[in-house]
Protein backbone atom coordinates (compact mmCIF):
# COMPACT_ATOMS: atom_id res chain seq x y z
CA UNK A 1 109.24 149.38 90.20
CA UNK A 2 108.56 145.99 88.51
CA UNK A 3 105.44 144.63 90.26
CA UNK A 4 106.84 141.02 91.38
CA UNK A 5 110.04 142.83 93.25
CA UNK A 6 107.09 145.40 94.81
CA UNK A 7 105.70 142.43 96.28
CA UNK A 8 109.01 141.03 97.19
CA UNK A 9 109.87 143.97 99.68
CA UNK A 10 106.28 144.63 100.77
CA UNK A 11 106.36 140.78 102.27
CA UNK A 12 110.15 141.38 103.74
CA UNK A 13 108.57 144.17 105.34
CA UNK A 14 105.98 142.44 106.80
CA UNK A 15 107.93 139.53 107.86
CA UNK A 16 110.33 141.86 109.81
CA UNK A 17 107.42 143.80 111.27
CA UNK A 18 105.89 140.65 112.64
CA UNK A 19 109.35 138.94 113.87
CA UNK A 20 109.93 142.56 116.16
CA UNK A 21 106.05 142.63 117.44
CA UNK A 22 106.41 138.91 118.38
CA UNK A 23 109.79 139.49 119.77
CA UNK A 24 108.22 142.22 122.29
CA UNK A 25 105.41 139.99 123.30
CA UNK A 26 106.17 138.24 126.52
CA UNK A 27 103.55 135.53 127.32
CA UNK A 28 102.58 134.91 130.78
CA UNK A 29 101.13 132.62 132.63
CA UNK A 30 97.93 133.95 134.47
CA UNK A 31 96.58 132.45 137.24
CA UNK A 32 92.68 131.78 137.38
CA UNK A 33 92.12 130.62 140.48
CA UNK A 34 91.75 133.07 143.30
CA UNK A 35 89.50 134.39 146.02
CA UNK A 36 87.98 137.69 145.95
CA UNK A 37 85.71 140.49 147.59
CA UNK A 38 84.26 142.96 146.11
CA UNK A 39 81.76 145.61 148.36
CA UNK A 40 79.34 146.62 145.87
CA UNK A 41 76.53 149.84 145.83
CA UNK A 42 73.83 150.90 143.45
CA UNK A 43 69.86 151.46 143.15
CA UNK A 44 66.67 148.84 143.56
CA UNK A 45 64.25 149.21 141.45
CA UNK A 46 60.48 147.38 142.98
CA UNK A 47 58.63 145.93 140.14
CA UNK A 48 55.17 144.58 139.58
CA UNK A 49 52.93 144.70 142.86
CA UNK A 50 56.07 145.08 145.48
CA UNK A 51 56.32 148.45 142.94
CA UNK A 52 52.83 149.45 143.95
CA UNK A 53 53.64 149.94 147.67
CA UNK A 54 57.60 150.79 147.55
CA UNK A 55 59.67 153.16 145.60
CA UNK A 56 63.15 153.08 144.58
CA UNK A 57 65.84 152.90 147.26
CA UNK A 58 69.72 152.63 147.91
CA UNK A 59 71.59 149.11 148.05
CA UNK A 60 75.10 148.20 149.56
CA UNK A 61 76.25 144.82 149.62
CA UNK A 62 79.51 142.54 149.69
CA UNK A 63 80.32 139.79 147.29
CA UNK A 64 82.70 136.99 148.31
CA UNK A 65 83.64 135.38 145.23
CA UNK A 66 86.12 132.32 144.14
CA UNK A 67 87.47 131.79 140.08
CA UNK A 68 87.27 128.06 139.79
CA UNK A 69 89.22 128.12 136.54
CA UNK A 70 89.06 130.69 133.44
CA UNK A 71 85.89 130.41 132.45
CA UNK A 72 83.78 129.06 135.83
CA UNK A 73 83.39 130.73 139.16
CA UNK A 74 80.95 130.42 142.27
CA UNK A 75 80.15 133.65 144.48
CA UNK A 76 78.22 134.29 147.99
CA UNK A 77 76.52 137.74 148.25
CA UNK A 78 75.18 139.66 151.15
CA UNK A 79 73.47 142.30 150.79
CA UNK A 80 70.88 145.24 152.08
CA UNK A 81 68.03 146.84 150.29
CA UNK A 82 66.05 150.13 151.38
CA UNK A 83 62.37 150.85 149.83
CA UNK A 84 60.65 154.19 150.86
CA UNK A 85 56.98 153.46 151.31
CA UNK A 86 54.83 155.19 148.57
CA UNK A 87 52.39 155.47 151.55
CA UNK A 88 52.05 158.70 153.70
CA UNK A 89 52.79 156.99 157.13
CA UNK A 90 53.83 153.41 156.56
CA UNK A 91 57.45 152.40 157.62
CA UNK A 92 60.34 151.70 154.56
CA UNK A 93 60.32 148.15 153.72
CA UNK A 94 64.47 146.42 153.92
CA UNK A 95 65.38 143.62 152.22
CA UNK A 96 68.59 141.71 153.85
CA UNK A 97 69.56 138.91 150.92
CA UNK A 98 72.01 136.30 151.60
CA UNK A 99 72.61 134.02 148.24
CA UNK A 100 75.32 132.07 146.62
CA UNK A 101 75.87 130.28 143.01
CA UNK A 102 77.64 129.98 139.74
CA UNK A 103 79.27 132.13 137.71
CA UNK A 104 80.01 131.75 134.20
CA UNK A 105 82.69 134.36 132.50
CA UNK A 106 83.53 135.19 128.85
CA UNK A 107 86.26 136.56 128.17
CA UNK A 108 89.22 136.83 125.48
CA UNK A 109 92.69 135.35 125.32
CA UNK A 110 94.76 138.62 125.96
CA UNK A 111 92.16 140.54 127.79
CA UNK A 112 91.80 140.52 131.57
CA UNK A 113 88.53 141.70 131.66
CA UNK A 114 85.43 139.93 131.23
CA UNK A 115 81.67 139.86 130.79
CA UNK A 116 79.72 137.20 132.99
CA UNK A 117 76.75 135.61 133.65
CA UNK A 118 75.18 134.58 137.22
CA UNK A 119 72.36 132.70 139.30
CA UNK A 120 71.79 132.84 142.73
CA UNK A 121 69.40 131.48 145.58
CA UNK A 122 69.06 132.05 149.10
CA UNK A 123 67.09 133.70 151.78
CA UNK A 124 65.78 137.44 151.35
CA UNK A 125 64.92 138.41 154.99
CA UNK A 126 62.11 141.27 154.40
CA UNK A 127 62.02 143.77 157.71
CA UNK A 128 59.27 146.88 158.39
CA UNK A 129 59.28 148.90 161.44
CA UNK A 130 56.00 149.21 163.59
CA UNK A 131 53.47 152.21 162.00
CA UNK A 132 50.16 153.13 163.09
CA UNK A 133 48.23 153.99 160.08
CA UNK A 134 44.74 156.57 160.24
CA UNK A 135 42.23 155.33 157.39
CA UNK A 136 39.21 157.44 157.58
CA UNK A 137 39.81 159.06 161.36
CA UNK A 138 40.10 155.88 162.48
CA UNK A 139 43.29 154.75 163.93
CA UNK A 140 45.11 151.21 162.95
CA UNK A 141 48.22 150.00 164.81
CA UNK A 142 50.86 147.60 162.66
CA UNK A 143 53.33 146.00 164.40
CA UNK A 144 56.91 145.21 163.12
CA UNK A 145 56.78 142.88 160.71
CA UNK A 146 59.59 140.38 159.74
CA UNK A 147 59.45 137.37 157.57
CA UNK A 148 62.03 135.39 155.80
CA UNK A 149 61.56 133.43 152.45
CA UNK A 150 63.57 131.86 149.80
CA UNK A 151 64.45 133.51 146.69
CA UNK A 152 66.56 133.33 143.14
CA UNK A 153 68.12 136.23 141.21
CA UNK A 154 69.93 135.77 138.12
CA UNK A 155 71.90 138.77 136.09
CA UNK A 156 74.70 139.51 134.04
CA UNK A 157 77.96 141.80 134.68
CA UNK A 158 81.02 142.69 133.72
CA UNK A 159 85.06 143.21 134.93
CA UNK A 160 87.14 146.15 134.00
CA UNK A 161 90.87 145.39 134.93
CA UNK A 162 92.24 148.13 136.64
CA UNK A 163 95.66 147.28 137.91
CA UNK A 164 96.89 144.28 139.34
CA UNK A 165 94.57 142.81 141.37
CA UNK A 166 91.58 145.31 141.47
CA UNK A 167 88.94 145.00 138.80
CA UNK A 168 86.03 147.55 138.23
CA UNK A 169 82.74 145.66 138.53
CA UNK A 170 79.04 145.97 137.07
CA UNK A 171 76.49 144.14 137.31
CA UNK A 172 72.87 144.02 136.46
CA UNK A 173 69.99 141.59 138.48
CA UNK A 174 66.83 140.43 138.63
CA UNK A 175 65.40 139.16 142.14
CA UNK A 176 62.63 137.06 142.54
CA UNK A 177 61.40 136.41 146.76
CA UNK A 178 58.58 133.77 147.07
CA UNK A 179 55.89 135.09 149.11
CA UNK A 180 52.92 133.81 151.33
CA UNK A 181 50.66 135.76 148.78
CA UNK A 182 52.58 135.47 145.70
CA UNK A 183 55.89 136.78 145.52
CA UNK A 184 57.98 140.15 145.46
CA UNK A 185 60.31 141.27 142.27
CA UNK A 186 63.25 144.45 141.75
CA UNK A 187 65.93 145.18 139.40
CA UNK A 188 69.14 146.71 141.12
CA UNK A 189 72.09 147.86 138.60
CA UNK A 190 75.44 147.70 140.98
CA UNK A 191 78.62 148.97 140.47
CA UNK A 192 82.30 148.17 142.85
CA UNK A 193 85.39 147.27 143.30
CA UNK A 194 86.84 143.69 143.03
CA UNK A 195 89.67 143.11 144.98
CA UNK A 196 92.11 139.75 144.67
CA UNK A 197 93.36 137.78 147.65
């Protein structure tokens, strides 16, 4: 076969390819603004000197989240954190966090899921039960201690579409609550479902 009417048929070929893949491709309109809730669990990790007193515990939450346009969206998240004490006889510290703020997403043209970025501040409400605590034979009573103080978190996630209007969601944060003496730090990985309104 003469090389110029190889070429000829190769580029029919693909021309007729590409006119019945375009021909099957429906476009349609998606809409980016919406309202959704997602209740979210996963693991806290204490770092720094809150990690000196507390070990790794469970966290459950809810996020409450509305998609401003493709790209921009703003979220409110409550949520509940419990630390064993690395201390024979002191009470679990809880966390109770209450935060809202942006939420940036990148994602592609034809995809529905999405990687994102997010910041938050609020109030982290920190909670201890009552403990009496025996240092040397000598007995020292605690009482319940409760204190609430402002604090930012900022993290990075992710969507997996998985139908219609649930999404698979991951995400990965940093928490920062200012202290009287300085201030307390975790990492929690979390992992839910979003559900669309």
């Amino acid at each position: 076969m003469k090389p110029i009417r190889f070429l000829s048929v190769v580029l029919a070929l693909i021309f007729a390819l590409s006119t019945v893949v375009q021909s099957q491709t429906v476009k349609k309109k998606i809409v980016y603004s919406y309202w959704s809730i997602s209740p979210i669990a996963g693991v806290a990790f204490p770092i720094g000197t809150f990690g000196d007193n507390f070990k790794t515990g469970p966290t459950f939450g809810l996020d409450i989240s509305y998609k401003v346009n493709r790209e921009v969206g703003i979220y409110a998240k409550g949520g509940y954190y419990i630390f064993p004490s690395k201390i024979d006889g002191v009470s679990d510290g809880k966390y109770l966090e209450y935060t809202a703020g942006p939420r940036y997403y990148f994602m592609a043209k034809s995809l529905k899921s999405a990687f994102f970025l997010e910041v938050g501040l609020g109030g982290y409400s920190f909670m201890q039960d009552a403990y009496t605590l025996t240092v040397n034979g000598v007995e020292n009573s605690v009482p319940e201690n409760s204190t609430t103080n402002f604090g930012v978190n900022a993290g990075m996630g992710a969507t997996l579409n998985l139908g219609k209007s649930v999404d698979l969601i991951m995400k990965l944060k940093y928490h920062n609550v200012l202290t009287t003496d300085g201030s307390n730090s975790f990492i929690a990985p979390l992992l839910g479902i979003d559900i669309r309104l």
